[in-house]
C-alpha atoms as a PDB file:
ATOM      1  CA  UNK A   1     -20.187  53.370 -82.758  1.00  0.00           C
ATOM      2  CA  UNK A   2     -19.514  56.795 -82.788  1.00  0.00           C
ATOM      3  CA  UNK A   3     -15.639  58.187 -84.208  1.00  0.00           C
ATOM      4  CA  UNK A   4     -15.509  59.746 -80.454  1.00  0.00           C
ATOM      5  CA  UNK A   5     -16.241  55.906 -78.930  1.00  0.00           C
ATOM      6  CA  UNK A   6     -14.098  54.017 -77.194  1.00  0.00           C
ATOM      7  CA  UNK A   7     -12.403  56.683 -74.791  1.00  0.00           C
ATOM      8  CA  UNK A   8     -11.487  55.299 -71.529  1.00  0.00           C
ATOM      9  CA  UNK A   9     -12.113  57.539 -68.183  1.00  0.00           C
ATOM     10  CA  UNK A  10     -10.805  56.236 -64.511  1.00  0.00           C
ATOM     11  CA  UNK A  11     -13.146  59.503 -63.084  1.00  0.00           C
ATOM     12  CA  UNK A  12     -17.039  59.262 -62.906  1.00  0.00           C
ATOM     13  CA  UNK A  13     -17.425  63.000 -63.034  1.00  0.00           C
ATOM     14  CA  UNK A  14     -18.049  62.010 -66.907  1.00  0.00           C
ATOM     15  CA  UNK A  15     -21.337  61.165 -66.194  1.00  0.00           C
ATOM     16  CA  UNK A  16     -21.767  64.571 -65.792  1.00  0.00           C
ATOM     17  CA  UNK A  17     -21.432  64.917 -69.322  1.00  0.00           C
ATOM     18  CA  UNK A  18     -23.642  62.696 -70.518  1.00  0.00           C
ATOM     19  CA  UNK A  19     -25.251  63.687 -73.718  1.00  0.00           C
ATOM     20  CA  UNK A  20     -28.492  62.413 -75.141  1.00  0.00           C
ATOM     21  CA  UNK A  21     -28.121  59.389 -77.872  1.00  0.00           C
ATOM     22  CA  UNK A  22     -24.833  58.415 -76.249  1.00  0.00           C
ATOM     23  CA  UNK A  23     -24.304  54.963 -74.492  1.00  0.00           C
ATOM     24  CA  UNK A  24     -21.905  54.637 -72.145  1.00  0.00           C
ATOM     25  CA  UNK A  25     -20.818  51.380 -70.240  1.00  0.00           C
ATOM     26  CA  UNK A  26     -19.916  51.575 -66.287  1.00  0.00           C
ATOM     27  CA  UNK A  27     -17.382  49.191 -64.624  1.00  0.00           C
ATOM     28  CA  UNK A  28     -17.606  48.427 -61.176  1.00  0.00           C
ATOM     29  CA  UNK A  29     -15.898  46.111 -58.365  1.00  0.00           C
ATOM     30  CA  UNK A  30     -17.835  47.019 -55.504  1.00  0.00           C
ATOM     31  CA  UNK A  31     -21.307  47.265 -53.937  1.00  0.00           C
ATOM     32  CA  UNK A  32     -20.609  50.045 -52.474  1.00  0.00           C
ATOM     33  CA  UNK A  33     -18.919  51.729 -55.092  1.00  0.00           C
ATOM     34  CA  UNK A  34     -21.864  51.158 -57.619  1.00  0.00           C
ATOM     35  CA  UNK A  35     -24.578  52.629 -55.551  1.00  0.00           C
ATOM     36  CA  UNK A  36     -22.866  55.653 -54.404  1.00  0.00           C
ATOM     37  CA  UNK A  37     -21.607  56.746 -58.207  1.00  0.00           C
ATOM     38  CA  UNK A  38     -25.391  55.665 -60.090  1.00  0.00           C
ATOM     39  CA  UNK A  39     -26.978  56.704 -57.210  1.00  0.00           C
ATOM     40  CA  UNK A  40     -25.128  60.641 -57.367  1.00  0.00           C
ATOM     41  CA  UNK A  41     -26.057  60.258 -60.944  1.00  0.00           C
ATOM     42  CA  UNK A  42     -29.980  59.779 -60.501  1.00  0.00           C
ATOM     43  CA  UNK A  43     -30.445  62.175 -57.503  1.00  0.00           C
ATOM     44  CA  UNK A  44     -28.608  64.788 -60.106  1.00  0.00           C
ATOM     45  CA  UNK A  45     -31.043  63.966 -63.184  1.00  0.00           C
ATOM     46  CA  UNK A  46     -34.616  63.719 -61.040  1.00  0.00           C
ATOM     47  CA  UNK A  47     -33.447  67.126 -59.118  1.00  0.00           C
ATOM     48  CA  UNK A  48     -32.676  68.870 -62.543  1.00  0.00           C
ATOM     49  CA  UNK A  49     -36.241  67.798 -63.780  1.00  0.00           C
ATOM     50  CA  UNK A  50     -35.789  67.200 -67.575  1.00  0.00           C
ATOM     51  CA  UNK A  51     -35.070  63.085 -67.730  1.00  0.00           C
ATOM     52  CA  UNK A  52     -37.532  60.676 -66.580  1.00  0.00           C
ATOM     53  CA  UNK A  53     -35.094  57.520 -65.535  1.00  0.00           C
ATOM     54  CA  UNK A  54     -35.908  53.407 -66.321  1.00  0.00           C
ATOM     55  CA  UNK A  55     -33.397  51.788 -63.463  1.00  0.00           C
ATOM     56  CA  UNK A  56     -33.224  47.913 -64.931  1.00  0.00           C
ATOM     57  CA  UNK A  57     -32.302  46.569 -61.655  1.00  0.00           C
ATOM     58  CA  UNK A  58     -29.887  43.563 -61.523  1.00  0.00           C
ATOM     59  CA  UNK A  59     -28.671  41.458 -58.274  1.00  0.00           C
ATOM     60  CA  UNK A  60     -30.353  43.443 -56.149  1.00  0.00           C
ATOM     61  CA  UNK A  61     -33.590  43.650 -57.321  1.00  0.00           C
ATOM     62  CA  UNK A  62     -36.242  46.182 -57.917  1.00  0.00           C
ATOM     63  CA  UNK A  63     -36.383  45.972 -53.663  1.00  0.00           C
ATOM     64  CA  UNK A  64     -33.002  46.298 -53.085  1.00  0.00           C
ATOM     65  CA  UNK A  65     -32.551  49.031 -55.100  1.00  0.00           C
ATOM     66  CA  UNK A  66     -35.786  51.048 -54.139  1.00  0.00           C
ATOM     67  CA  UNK A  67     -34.356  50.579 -50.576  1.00  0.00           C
ATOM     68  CA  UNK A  68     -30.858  51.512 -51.330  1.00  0.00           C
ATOM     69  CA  UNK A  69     -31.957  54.518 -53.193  1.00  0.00           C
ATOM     70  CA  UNK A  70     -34.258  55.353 -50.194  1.00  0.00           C
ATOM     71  CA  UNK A  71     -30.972  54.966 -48.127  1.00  0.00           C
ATOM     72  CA  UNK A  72     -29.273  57.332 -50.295  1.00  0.00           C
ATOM     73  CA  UNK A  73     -32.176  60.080 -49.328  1.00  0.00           C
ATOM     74  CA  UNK A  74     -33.774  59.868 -53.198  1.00  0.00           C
ATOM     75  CA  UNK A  75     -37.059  59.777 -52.250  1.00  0.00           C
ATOM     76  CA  UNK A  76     -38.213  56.905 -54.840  1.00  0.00           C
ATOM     77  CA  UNK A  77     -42.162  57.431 -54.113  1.00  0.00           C
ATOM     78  CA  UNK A  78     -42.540  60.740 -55.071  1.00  0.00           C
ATOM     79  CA  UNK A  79     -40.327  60.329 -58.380  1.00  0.00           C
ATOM     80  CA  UNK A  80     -42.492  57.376 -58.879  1.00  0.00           C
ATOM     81  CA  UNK A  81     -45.948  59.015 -58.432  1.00  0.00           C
ATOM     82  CA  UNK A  82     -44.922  61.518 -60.683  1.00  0.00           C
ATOM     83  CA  UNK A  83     -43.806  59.150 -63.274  1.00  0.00           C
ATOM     84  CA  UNK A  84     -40.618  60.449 -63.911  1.00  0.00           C
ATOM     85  CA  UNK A  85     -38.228  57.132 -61.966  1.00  0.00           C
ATOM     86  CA  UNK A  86     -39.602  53.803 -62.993  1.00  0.00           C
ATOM     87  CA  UNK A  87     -37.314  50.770 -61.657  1.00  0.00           C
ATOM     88  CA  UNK A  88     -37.878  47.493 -63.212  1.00  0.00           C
ATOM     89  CA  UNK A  89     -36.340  44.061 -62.793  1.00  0.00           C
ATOM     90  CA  UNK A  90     -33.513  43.147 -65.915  1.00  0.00           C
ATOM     91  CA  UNK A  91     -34.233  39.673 -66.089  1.00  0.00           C
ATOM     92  CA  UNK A  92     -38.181  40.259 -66.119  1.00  0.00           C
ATOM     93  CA  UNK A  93     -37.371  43.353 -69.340  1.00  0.00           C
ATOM     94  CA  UNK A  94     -34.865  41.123 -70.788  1.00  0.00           C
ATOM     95  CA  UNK A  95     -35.623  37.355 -70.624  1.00  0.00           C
ATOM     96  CA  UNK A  96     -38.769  35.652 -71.783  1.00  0.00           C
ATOM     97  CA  UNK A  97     -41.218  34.788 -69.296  1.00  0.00           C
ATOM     98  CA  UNK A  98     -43.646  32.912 -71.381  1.00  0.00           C
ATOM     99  CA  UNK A  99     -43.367  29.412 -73.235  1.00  0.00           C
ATOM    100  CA  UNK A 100     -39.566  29.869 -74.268  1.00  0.00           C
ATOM    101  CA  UNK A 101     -39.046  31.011 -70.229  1.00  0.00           C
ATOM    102  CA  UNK A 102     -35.317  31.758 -69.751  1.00  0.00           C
ATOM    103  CA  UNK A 103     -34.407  32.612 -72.983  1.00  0.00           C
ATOM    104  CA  UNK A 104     -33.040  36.401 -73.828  1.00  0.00           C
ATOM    105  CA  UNK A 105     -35.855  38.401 -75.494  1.00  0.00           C
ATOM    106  CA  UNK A 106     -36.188  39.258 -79.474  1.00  0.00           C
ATOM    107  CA  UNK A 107     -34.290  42.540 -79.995  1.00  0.00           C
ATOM    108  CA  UNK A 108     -37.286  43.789 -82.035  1.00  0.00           C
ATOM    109  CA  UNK A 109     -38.852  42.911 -78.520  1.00  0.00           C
ATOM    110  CA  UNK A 110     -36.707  44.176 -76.070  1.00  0.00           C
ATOM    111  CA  UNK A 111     -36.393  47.171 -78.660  1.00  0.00           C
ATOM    112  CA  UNK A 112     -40.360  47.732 -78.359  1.00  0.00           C
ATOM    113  CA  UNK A 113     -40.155  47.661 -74.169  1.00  0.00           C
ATOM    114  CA  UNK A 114     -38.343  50.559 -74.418  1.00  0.00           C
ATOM    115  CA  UNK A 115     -39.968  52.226 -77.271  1.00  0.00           C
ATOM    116  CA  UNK A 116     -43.390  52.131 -75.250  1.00  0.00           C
ATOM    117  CA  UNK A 117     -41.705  53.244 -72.046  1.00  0.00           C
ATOM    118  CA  UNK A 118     -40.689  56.677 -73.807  1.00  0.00           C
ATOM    119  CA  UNK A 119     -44.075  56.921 -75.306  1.00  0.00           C
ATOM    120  CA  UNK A 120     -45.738  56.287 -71.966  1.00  0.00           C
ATOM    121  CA  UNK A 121     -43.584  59.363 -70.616  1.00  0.00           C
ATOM    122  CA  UNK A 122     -45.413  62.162 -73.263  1.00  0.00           C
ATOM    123  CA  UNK A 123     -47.814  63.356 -71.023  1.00  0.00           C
ATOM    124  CA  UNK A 124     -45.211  64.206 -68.438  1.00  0.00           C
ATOM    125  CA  UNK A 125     -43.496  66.577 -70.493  1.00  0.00           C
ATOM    126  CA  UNK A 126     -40.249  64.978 -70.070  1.00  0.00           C
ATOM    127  CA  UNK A 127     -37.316  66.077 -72.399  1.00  0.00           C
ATOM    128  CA  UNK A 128     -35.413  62.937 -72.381  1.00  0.00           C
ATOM    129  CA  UNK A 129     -34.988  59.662 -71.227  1.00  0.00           C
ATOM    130  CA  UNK A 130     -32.102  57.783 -68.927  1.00  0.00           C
ATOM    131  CA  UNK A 131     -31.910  54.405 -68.923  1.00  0.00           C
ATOM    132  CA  UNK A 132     -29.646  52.395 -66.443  1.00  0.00           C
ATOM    133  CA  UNK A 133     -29.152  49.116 -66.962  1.00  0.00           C
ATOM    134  CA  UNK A 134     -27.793  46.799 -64.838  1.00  0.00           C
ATOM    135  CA  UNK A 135     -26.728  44.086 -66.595  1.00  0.00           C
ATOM    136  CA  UNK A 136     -24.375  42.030 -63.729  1.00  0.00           C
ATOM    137  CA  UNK A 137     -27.096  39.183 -63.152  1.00  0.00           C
ATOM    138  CA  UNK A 138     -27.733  38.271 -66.502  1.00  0.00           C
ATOM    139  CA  UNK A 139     -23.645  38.042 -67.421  1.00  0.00           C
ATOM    140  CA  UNK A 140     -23.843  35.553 -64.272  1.00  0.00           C
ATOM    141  CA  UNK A 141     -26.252  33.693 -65.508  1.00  0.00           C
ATOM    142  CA  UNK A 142     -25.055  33.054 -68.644  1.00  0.00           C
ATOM    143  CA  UNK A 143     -26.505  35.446 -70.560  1.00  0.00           C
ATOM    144  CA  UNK A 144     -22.992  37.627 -72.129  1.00  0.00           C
ATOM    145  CA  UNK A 145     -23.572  36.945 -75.223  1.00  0.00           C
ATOM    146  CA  UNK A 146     -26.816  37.789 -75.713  1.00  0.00           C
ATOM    147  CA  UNK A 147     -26.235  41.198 -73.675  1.00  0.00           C
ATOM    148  CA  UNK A 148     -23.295  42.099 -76.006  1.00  0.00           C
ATOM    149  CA  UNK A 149     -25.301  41.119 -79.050  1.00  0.00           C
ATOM    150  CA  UNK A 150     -28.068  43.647 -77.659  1.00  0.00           C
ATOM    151  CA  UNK A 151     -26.096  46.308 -77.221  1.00  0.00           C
ATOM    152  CA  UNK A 152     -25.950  46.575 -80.509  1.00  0.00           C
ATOM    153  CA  UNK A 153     -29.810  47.020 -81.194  1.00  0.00           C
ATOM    154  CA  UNK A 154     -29.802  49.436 -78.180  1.00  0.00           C
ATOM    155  CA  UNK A 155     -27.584  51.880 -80.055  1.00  0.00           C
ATOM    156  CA  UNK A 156     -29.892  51.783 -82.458  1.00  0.00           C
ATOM    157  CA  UNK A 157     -32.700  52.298 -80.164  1.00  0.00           C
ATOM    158  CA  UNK A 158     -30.709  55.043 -77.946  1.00  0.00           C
ATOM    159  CA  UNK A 159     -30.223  57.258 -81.218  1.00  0.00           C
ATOM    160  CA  UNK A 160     -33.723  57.091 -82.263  1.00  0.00           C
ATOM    161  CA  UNK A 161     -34.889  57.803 -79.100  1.00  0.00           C
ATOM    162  CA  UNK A 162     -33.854  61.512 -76.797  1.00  0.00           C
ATOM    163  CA  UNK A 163     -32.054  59.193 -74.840  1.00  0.00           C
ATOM    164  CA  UNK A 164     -28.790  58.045 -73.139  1.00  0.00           C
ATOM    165  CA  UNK A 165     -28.037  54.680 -71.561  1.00  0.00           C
ATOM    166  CA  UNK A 166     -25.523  53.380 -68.874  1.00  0.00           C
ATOM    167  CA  UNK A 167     -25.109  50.017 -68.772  1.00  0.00           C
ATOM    168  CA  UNK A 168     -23.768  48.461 -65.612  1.00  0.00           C
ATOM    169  CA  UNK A 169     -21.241  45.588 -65.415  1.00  0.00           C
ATOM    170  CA  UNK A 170     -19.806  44.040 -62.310  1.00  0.00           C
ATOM    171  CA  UNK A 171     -16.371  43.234 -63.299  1.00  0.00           C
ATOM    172  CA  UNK A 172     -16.075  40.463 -60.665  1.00  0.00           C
ATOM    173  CA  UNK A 173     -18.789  38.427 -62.638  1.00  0.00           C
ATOM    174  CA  UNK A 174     -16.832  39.337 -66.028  1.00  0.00           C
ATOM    175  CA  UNK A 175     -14.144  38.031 -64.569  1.00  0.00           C
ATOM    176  CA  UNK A 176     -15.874  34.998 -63.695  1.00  0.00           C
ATOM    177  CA  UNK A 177     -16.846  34.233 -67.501  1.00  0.00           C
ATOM    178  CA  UNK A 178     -13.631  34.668 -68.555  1.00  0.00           C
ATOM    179  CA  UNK A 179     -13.292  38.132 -69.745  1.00  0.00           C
ATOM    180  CA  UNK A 180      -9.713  39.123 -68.803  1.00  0.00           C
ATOM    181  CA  UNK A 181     -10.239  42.679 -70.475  1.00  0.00           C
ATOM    182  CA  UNK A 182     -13.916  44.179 -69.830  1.00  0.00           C
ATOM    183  CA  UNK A 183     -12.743  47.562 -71.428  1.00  0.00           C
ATOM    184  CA  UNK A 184     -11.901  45.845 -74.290  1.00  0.00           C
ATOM    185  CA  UNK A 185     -14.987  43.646 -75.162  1.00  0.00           C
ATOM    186  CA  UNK A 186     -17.362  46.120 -74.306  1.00  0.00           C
ATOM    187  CA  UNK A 187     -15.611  49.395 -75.905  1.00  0.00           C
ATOM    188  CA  UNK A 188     -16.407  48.882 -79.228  1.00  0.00           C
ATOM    189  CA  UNK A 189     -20.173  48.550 -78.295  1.00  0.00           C
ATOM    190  CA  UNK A 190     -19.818  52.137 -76.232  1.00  0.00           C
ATOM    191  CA  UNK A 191     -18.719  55.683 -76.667  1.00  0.00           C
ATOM    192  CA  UNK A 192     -17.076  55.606 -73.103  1.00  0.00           C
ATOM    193  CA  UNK A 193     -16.342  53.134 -70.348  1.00  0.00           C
ATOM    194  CA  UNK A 194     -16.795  55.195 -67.174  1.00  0.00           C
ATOM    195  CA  UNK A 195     -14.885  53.362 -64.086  1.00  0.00           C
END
């Protein structure tokens, strides 16, 4: 990690400062609360035009969130069409779905998802990439572990790539695993953990 990692901020307006190659983790406790901060954060990025955005939906689905977006006034099926918002499912980009269903993916897999997602972006002209993953339904189903030991490939895939990455925890389903600290697990995998 980075020697500027590991700074704690209790104000989301650091997302406004987002810089490409940096990885950031968000905490949240709230529905509400989640949608209203990532959602400020993609309207900002599609209206400014340079990032294309890869939402890994978690709980709520690729529905849910194309719904709650639409709720929010981002109009998903334009951003879509022109290929610069694609929202996916976490558990479909993350866990296999062939023979060894259920299982977390390869990192040299998961690392090639993304790979081909910014490659797929070229012909739009994009200047970076923003990935948000939510990663709250695979820490409930078990899958912690294998998220933290990911975020250590993703680092490596954020810095080759002109991206950054906000990866989305539900501290309530932390909590329920038995992490009494989330800052502290998860800081020395980020440069920031944005509350």
């Amino acid at each position: 990690m980075s020697q500027q990692g590991n700074q704690f901020s209790q104000s989301i307006g650091d997302f406004s400062n987002l810089r490409a190659r940096e990885h950031v983790a968000f905490l949240f406790s709230s529905l509400p609360e989640k949608q209203s901060k990532l959602f400020s954060l993609v309207s900002s990025i599609l209206e400014a035009g340079t990032n294309s955005i890869l939402y890994l939906a978690g709980k709520q689905g690729v529905k849910g969130i194309r719904l709650s977006m639409k709720d929010a006034g981002i109009n998903v099926a334009l951003y879509e069409r022109r290929m610069v918002l694609k929202i996916e499912d976490s558990q479909e980009w993350y866990l296999d779905t062939g023979i060894s269903q259920g299982l977390f993916r390869s990192d040299s897999e998961i690392e090639s998802r993304f790979r081909n997602f910014a490659e797929s972006l070229i012909p739009a002209g994009l200047e970076a990439i923003t990935i948000i993953s939510e990663m709250d339904i695979l820490v409930r189903k078990g899958f912690l572990e294998d998220c933290i030991r990911f975020e250590h490939t993703l680092n490596l895939v954020i810095s080759s790539l002109n991206a950054f990455c906000v990866c989305v925890y539900d501290e309530r389903d932390l909590s329920d695993q038995g992490i009494p600290s989330p800052q502290d697990r998860l800081a020395h995998l980020h440069n920031r953990i944005l509350r």
